[in-house]
Protein backbone atom coordinates (compact mmCIF):
# COMPACT_ATOMS: atom_id res chain seq x y z
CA UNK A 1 -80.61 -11.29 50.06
CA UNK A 2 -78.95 -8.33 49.05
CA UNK A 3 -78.20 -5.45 51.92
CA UNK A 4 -76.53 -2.00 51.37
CA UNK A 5 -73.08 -2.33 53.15
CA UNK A 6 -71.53 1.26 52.31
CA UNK A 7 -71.54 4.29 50.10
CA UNK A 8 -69.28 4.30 47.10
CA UNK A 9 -67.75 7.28 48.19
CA UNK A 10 -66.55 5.86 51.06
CA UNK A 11 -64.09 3.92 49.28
CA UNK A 12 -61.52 5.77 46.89
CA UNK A 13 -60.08 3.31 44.87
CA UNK A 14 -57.12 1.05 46.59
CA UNK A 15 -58.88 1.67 49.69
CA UNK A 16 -60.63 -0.85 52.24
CA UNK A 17 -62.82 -1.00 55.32
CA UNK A 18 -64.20 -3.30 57.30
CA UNK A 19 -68.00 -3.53 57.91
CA UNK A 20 -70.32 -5.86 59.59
CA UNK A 21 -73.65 -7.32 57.49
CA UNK A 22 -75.96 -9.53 58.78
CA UNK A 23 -73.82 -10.33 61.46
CA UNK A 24 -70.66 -11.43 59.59
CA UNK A 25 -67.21 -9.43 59.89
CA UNK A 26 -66.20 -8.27 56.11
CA UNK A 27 -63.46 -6.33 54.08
CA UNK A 28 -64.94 -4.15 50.74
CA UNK A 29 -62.08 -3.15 49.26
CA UNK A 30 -61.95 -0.88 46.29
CA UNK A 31 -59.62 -2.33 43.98
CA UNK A 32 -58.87 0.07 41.25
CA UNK A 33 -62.47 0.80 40.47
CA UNK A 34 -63.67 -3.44 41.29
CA UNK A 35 -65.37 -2.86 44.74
CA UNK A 36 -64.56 -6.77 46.25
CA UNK A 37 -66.50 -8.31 49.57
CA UNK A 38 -64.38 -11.03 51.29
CA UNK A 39 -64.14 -12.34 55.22
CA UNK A 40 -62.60 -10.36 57.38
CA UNK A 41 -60.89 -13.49 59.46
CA UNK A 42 -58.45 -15.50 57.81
CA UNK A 43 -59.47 -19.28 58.02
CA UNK A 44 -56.45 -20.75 59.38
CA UNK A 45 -56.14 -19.29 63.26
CA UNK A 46 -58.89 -16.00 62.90
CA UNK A 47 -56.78 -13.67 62.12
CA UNK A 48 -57.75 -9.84 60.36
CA UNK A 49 -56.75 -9.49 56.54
CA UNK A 50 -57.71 -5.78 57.11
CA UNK A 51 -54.29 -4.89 56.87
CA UNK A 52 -53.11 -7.68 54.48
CA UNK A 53 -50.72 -7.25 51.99
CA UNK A 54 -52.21 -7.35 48.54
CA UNK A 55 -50.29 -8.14 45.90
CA UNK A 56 -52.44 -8.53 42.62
CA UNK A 57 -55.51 -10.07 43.85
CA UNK A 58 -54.13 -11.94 46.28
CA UNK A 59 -54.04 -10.81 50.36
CA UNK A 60 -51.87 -12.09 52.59
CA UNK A 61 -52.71 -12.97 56.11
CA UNK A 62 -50.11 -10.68 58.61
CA UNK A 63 -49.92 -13.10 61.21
CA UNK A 64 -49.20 -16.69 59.63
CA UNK A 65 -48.83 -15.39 55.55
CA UNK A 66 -51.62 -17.66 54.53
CA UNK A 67 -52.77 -15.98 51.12
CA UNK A 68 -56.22 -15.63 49.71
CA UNK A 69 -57.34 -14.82 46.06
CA UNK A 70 -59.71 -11.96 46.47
CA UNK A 71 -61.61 -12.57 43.25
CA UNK A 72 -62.27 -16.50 43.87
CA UNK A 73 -61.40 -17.25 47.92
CA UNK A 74 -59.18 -20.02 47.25
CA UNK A 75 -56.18 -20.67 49.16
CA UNK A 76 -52.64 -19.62 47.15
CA UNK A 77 -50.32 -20.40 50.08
CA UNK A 78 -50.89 -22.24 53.45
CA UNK A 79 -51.08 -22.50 56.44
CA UNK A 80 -54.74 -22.03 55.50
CA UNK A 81 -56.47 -24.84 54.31
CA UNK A 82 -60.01 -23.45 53.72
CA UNK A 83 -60.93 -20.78 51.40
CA UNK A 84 -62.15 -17.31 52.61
CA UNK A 85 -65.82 -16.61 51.19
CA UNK A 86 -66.01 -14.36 48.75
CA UNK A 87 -69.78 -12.24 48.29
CA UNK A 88 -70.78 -10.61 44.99
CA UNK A 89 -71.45 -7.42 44.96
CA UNK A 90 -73.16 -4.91 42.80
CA UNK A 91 -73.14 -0.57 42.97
CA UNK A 92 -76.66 1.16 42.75
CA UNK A 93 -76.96 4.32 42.84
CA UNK A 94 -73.62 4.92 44.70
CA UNK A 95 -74.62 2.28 47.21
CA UNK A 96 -72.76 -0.61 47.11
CA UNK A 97 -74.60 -4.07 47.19
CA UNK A 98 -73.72 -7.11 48.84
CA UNK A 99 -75.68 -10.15 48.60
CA UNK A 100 -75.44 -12.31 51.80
């Protein structure tokens, strides 16, 4: 099901916010033009990534430095064992698309 989570205008590029679709805590992110949906809460103790480091397309977790690929989910450094989910998302009409 896909649900409008934002307008595209509300996120310059290397920007992010955090929004709430269908019930689930999420990050879009605007990286350099590539608008990215991920899970807010890092899987190792719940954590934000909201104001993760991002280095490439990786985030890193603030309070343990688990890291996340943004592009794929998977875990690139531990403590985190299970991968963040990762929705695709598509622009229409300067609404941006994320299918939950």
């Amino acid at each position: 099901m896909s649900v409008q989570a934002a307008k595209l205008q509300e996120i310059p590029s290397g920007s992010r916010i955090n929004i709430t679709v269908s019930g689930k805590s999420l990050i879009l992110l605007n990286n350099d033009g590539k608008i990215l949906a991920f899970d807010e809460k890092c899987t190792h103790r719940g954590c934000s990534l909201l104001k993760g480091k991002l280095t490439d397309n990786n985030i890193e977790c603030p309070c343990h430095l688990a890291r996340f690929n943004i592009i794929s989910g998977k875990v690139i450094q531990g403590p985190a064992t299970k991968p963040i989910v990762v929705y695709p998302v598509t622009v229409e009409n300067g609404s941006i698309m994320i299918n939950i």
